[in-house]
N, C-alpha and C. Protein backbone atom coordinates (compact mmCIF):
# COMPACT_ATOMS: atom_id res chain seq x y z
N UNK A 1 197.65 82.77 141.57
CA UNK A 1 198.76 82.71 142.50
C UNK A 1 198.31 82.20 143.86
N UNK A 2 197.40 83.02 144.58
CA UNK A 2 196.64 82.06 145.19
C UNK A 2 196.37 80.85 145.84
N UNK A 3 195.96 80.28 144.83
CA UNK A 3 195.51 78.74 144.27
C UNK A 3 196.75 78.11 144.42
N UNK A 4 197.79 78.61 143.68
CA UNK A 4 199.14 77.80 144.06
C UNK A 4 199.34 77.78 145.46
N UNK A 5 199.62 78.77 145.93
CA UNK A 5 199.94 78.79 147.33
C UNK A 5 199.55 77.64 148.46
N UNK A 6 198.32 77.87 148.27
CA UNK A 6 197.25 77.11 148.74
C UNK A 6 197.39 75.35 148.78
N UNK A 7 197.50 75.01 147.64
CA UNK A 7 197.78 73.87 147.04
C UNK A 7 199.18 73.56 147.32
N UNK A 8 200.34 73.93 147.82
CA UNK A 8 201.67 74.22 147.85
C UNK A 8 201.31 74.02 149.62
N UNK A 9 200.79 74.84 150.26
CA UNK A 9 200.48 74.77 151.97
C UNK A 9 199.71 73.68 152.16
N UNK A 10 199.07 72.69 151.17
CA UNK A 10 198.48 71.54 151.29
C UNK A 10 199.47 70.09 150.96
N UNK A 11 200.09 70.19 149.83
CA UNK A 11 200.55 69.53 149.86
C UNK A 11 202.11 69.24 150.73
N UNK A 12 202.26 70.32 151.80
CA UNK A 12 203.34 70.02 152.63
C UNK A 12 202.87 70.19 154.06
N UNK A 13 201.89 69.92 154.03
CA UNK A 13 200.67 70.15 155.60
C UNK A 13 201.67 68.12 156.16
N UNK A 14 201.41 68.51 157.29
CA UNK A 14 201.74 67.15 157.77
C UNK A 14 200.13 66.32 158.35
N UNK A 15 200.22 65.64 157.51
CA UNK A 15 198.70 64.47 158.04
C UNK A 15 198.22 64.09 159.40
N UNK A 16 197.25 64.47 159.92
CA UNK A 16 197.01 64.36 161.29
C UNK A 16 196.36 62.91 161.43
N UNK A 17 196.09 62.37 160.29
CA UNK A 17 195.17 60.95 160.64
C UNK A 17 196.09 59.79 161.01
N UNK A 18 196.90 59.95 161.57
CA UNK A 18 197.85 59.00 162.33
C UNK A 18 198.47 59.86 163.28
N UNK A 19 198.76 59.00 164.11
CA UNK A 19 199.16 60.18 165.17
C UNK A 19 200.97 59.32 165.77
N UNK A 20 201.88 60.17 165.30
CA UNK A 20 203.21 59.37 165.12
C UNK A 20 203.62 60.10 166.60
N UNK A 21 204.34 58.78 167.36
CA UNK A 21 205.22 58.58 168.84
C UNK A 21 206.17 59.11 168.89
N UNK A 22 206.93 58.98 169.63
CA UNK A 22 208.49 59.85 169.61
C UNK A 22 208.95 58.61 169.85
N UNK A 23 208.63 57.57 169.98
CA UNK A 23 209.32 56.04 170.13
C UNK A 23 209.62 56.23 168.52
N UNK A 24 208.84 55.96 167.83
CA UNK A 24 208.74 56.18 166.24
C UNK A 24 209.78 56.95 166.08
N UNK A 25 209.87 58.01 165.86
CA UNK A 25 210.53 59.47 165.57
C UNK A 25 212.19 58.78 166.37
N UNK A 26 212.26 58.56 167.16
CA UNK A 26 213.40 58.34 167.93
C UNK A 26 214.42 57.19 167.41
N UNK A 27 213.24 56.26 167.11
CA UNK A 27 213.83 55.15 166.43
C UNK A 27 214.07 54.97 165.08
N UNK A 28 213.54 55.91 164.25
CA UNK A 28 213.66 56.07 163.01
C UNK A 28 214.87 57.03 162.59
N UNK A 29 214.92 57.86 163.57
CA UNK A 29 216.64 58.77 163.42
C UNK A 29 217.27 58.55 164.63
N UNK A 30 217.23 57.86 165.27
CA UNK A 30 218.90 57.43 166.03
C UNK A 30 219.57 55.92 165.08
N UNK A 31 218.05 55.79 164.62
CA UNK A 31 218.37 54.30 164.05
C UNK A 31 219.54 54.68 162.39
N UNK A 32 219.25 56.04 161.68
CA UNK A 32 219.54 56.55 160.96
C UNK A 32 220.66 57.45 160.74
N UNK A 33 220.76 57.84 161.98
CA UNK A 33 222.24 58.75 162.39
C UNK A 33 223.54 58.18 163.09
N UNK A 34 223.12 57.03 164.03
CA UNK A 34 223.59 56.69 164.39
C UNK A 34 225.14 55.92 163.61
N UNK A 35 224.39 55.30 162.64
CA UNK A 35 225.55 54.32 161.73
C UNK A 35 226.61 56.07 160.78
N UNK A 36 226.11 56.86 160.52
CA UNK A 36 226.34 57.71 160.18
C UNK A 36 227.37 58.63 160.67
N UNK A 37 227.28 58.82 162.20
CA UNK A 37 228.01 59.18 163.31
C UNK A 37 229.53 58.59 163.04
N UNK A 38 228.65 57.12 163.80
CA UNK A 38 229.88 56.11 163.84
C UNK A 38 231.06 55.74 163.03
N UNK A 39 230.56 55.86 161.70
CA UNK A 39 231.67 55.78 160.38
C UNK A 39 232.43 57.08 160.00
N UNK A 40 231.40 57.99 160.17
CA UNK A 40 232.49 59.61 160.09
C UNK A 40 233.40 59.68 161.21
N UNK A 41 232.89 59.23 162.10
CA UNK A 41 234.41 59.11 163.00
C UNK A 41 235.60 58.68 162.86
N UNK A 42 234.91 57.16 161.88
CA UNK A 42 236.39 56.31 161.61
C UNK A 42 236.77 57.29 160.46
N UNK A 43 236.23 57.67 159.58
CA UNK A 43 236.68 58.50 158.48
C UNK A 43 236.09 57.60 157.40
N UNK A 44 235.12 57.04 157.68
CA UNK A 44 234.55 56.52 156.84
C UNK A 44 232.97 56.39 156.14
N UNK A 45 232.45 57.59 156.05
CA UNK A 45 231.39 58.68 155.74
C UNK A 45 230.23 57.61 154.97
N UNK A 46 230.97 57.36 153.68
CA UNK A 46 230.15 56.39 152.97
C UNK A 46 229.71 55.28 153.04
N UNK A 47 230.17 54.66 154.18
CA UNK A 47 229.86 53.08 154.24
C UNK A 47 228.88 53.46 155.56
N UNK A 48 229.01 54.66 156.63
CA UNK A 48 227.72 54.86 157.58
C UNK A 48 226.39 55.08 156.41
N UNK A 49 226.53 55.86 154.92
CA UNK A 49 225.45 56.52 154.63
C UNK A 49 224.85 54.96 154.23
N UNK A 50 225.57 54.13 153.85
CA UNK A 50 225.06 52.83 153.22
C UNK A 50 224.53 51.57 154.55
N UNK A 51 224.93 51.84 155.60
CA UNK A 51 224.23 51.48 156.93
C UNK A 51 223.27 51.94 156.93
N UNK A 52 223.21 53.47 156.91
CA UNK A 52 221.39 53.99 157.34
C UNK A 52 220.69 53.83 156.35
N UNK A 53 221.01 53.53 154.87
CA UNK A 53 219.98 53.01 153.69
C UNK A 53 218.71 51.91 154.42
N UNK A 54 219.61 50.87 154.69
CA UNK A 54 219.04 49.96 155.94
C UNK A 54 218.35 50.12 156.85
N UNK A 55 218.63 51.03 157.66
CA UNK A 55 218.04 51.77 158.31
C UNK A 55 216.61 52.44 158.09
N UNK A 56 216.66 53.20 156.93
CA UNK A 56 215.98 53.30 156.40
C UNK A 56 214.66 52.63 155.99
N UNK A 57 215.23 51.20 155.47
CA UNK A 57 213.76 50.33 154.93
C UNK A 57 213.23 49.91 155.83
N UNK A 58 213.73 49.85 157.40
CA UNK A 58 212.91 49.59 158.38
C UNK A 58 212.19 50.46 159.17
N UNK A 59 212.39 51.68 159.04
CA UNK A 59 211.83 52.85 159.28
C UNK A 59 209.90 53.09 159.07
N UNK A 60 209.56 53.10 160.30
CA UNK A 60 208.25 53.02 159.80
C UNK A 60 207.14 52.05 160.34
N UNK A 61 207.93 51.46 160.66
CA UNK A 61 207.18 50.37 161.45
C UNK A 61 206.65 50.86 163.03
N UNK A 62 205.23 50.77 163.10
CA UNK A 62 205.11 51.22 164.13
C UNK A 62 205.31 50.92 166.08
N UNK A 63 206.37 51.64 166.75
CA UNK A 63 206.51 51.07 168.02
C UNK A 63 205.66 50.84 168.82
N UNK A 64 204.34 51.32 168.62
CA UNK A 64 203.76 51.73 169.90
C UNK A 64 202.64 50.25 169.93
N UNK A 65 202.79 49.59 169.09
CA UNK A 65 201.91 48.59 168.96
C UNK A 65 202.15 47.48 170.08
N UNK A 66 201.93 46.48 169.99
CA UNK A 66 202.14 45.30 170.97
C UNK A 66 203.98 45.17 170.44
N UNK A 67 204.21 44.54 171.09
CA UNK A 67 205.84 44.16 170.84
C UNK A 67 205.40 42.94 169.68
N UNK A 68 204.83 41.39 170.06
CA UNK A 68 204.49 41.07 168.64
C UNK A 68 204.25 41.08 167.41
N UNK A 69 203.00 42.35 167.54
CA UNK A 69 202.63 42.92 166.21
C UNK A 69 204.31 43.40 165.61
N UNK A 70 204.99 44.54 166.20
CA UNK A 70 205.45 45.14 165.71
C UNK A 70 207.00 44.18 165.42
N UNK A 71 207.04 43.38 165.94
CA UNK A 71 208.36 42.16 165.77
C UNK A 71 208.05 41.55 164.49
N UNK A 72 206.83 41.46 164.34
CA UNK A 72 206.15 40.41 162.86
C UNK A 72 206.46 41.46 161.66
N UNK A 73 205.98 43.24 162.25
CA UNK A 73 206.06 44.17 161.14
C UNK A 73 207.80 44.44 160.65
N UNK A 74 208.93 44.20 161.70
CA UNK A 74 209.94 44.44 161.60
C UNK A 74 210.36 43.31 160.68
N UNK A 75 210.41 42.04 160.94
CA UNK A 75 210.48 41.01 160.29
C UNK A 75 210.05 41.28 158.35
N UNK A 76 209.36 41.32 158.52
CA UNK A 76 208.56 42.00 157.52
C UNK A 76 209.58 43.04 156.70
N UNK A 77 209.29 43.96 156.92
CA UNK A 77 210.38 45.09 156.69
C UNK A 77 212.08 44.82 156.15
N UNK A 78 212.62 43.95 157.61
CA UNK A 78 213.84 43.52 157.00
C UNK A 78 213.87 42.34 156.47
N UNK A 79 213.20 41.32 156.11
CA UNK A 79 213.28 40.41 155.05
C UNK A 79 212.93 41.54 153.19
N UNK A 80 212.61 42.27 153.51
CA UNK A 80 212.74 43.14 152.18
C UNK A 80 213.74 43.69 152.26
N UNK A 81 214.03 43.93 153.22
CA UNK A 81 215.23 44.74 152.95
C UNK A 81 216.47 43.74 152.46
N UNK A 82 216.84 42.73 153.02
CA UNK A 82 217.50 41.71 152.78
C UNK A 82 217.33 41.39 150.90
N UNK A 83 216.41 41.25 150.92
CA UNK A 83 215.52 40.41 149.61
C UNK A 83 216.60 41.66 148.29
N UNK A 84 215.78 42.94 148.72
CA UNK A 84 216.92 43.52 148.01
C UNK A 84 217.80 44.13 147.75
N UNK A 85 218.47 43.99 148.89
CA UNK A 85 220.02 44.05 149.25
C UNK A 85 220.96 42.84 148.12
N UNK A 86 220.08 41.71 148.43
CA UNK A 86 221.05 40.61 147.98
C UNK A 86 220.67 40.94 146.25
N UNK A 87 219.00 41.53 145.99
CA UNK A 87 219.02 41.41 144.67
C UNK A 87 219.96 42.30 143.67
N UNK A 88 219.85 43.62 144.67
CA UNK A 88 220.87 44.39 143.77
C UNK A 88 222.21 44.05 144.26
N UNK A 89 222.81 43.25 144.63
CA UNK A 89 224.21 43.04 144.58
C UNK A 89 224.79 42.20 143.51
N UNK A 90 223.40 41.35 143.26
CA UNK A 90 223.45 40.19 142.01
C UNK A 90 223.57 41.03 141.00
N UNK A 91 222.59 42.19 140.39
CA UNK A 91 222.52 42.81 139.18
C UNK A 91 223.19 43.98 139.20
N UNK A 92 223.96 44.94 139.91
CA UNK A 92 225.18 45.58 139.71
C UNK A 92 225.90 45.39 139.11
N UNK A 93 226.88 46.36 138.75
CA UNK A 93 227.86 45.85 137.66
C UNK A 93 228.12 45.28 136.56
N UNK A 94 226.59 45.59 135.57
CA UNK A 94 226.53 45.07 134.69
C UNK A 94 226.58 45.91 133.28
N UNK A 95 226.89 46.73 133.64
CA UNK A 95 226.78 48.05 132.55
C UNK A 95 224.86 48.61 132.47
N UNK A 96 224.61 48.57 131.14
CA UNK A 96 223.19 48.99 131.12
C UNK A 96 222.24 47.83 131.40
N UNK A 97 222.83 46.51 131.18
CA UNK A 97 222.18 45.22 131.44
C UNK A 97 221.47 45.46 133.13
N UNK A 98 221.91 46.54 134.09
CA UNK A 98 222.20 46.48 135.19
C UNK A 98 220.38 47.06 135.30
N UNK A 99 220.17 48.06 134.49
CA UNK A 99 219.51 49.17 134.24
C UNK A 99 217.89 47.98 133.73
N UNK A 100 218.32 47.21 133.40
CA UNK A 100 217.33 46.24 132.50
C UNK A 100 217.13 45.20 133.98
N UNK A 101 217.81 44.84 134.23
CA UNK A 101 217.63 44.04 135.10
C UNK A 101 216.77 44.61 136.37
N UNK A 102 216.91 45.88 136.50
CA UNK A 102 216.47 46.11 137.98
C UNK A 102 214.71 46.11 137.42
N UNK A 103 214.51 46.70 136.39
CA UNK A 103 213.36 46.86 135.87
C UNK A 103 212.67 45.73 135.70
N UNK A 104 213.18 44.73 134.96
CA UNK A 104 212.70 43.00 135.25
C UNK A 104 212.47 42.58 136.24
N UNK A 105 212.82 42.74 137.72
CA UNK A 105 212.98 42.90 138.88
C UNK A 105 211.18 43.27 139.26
N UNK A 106 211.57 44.90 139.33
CA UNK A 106 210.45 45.46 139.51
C UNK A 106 209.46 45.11 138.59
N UNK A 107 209.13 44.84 137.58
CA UNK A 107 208.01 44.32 136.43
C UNK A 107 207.52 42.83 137.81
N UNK A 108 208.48 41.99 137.93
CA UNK A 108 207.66 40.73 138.72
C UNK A 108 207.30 41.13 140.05
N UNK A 109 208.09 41.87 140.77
CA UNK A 109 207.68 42.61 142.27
C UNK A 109 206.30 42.69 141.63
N UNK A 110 206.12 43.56 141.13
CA UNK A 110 205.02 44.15 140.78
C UNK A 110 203.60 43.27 140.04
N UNK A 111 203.95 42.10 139.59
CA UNK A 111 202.91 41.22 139.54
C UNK A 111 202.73 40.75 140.40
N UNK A 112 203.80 40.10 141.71
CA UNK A 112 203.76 39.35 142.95
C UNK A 112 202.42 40.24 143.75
N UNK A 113 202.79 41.78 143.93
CA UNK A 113 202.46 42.61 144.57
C UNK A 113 200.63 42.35 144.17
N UNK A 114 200.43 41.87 143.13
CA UNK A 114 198.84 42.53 142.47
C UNK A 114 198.16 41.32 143.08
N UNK A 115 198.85 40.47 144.57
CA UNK A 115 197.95 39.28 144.27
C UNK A 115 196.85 39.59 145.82
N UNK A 116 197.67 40.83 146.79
CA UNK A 116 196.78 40.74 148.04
C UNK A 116 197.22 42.53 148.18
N UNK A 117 196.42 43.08 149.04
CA UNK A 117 197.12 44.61 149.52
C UNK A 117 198.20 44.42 150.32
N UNK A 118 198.55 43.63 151.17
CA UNK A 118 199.48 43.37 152.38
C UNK A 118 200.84 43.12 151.12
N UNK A 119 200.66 42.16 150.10
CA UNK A 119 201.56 42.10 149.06
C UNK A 119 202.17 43.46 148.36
N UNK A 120 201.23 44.07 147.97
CA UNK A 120 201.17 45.33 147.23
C UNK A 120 201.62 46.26 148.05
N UNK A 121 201.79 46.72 149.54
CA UNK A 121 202.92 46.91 150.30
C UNK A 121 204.38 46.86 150.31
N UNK A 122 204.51 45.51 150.39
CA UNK A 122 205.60 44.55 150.36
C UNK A 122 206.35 44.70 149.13
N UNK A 123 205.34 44.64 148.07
CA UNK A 123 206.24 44.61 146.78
C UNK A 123 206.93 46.23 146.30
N UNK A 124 206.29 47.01 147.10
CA UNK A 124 206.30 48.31 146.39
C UNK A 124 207.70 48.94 147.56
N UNK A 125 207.84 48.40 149.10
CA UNK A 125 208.80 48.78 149.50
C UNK A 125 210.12 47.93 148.46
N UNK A 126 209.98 46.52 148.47
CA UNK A 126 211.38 46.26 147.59
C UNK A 126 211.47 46.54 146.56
N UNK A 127 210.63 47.31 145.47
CA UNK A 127 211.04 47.86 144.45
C UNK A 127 211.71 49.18 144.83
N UNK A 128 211.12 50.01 145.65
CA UNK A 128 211.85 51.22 145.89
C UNK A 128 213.47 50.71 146.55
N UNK A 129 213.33 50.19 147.75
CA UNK A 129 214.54 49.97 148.14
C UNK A 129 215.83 49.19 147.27
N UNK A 130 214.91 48.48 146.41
CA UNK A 130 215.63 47.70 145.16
C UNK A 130 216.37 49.33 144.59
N UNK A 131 215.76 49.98 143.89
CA UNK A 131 216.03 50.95 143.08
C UNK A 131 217.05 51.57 144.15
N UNK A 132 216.91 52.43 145.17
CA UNK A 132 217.42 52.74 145.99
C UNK A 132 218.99 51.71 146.29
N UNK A 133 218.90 50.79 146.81
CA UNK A 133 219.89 49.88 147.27
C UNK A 133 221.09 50.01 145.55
N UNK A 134 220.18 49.71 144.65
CA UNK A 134 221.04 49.33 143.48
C UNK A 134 222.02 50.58 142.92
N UNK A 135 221.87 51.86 143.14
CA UNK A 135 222.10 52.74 142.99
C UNK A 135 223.40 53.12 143.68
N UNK A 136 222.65 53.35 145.27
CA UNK A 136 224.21 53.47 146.21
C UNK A 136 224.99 52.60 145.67
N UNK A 137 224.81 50.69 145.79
CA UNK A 137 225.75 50.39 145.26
C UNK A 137 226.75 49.87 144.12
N UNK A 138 225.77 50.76 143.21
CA UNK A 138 226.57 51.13 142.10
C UNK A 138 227.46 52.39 142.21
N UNK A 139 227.47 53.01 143.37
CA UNK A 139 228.40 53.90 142.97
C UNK A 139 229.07 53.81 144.11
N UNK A 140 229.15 52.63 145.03
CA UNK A 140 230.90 52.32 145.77
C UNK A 140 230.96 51.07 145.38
N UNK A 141 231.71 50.48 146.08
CA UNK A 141 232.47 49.09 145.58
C UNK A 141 231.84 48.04 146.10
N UNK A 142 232.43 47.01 145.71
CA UNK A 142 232.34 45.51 146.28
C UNK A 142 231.03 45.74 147.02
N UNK A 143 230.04 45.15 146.06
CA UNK A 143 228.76 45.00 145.93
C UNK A 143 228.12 44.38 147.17
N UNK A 144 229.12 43.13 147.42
CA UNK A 144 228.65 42.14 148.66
C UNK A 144 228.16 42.49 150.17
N UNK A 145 229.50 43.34 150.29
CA UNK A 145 230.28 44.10 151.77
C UNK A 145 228.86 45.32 151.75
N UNK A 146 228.89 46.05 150.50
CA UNK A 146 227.77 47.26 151.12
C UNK A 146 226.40 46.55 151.20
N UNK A 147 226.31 45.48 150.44
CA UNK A 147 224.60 44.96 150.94
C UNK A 147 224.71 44.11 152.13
N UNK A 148 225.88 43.29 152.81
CA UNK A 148 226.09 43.28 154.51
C UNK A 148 225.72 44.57 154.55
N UNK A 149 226.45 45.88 154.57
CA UNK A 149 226.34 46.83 155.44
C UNK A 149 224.85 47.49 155.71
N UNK A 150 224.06 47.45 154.50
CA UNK A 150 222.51 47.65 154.59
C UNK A 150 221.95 46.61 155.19
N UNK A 151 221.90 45.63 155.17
CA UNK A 151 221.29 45.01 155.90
C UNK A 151 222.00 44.80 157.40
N UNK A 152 223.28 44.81 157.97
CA UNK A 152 223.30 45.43 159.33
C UNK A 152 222.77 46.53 159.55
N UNK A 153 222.42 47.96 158.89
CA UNK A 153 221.97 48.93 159.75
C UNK A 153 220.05 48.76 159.33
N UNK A 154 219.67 48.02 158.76
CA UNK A 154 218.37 47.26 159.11
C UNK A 154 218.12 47.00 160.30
N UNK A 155 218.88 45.63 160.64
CA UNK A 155 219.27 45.16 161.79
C UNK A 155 219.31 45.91 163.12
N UNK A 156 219.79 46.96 162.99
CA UNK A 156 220.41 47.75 164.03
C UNK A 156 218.99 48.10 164.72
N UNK A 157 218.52 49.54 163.56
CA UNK A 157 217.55 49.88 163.21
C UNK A 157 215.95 48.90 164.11
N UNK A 158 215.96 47.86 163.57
CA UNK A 158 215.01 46.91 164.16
C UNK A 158 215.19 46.78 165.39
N UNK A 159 216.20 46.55 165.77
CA UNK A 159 216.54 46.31 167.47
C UNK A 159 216.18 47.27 168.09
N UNK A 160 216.89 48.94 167.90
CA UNK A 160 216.21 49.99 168.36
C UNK A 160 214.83 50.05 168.91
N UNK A 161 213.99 49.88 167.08
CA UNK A 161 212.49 50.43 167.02
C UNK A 161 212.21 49.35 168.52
N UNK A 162 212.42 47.88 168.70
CA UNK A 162 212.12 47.00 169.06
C UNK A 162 212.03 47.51 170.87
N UNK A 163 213.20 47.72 171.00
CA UNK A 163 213.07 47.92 172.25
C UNK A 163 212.59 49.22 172.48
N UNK A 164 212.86 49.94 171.82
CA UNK A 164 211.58 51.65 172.12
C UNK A 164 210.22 51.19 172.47
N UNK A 165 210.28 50.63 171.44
CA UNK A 165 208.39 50.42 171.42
C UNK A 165 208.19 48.93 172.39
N UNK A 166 209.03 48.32 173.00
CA UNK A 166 208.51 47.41 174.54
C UNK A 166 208.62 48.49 175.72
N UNK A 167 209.76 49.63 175.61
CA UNK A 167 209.19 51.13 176.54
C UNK A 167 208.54 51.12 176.49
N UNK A 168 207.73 51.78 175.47
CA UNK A 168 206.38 52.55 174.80
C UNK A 168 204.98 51.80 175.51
N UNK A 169 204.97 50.70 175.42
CA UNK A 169 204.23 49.35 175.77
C UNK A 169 204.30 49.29 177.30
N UNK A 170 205.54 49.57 177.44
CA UNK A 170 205.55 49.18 179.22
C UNK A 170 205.40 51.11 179.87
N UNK A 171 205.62 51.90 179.20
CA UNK A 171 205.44 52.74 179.79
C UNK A 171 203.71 53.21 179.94
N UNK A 172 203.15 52.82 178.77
CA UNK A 172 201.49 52.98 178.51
C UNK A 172 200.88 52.09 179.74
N UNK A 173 201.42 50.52 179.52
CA UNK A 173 200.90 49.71 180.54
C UNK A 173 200.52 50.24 182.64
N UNK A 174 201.94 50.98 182.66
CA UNK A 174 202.35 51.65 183.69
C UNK A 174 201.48 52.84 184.31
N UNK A 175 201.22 53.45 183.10
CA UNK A 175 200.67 55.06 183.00
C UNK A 175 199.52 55.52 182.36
N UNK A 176 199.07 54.80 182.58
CA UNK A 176 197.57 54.71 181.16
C UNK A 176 196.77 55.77 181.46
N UNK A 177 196.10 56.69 180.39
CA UNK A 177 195.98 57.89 179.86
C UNK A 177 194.62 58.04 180.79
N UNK A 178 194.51 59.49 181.54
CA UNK A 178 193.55 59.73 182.14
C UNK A 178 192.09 59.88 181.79
């Protein structure tokens, strides 16, 4: 019993070998709540949760870096996100063919991925977000409109992290650590 415990307080320990910003943290859930907010207001709950999906795949990217670096990493980020936004809008709606397809999908991600580590990154966020993306929108409508809507709260999302982390940059520049 123990041993479980133990192993249970380890595997939900939070990792100290990175040390995450509140630029980060800030931009990763305003970037996430925000679209969320905004649509429950209109009365429209599900199409915010399908904004912050978006949101989501850009999540992560770190602010505190140079504004370049982290413009190249955003870029990055939402061209996957895009990539499969548009892929699962193509293979939706196909009955189980839908189910086959995403997997064919992921089978070539996944060779693309085996050719560099920076790839193997890359390929492994658009398979998840593939899986992810294909899912939500299989279960609302008009396939097109919700992969716009993920990829605007990408968008959004990016702009946020973007300008947090030229703060972050200009506030370090300003204030640099004693």
């Amino acid at each position: 019993m123990q041993n479980g415990k133990a192993h249970l307080v380890k595997a939900l320990h939070w990792s100290q070998d990175v040390e995450v910003e509140l630029a980060e943290v800030l931009a990763s859930g305003i970037g996430m709540i925000a679209p969320i907010v905004f649509a429950a207001a209109l009365g429209q709950l599900p199409l915010g949760l399908t904004a912050s999906v978006g949101a989501l795949a850009v999540a992560g990217v770190r602010p505190g870096s140079s504004p370049k670096v982290q413009l190249q990493g955003l870029i990055s980020a939402f061209l996957v996100a895009v990539a499969a936004s548009i892929a699962a809008a193509l293979v939706v709606g196909n009955g189980w063919l839908t189910d086959v397809l995403v997997v064919l999908l992921a089978c070539v991600a996944a060779t693309i991925g085996g050719y560099s580590r920076p790839m193997v990154a890359t390929m492994m966020r658009f398979v998840l977000f593939l899986i992810i993306i294909s899912n939500v929108i299989q279960a609302l409508a008009n396939p097109a409109w919700l992969a716009f809507l993920i990829v605007a709260g990408a968008l959004w999302a990016s702009f946020l992290s973007l300008l947090l982390g030229t703060w972050l940059c200009a506030h370090r520049r300003n204030n640099p650590p004693a």
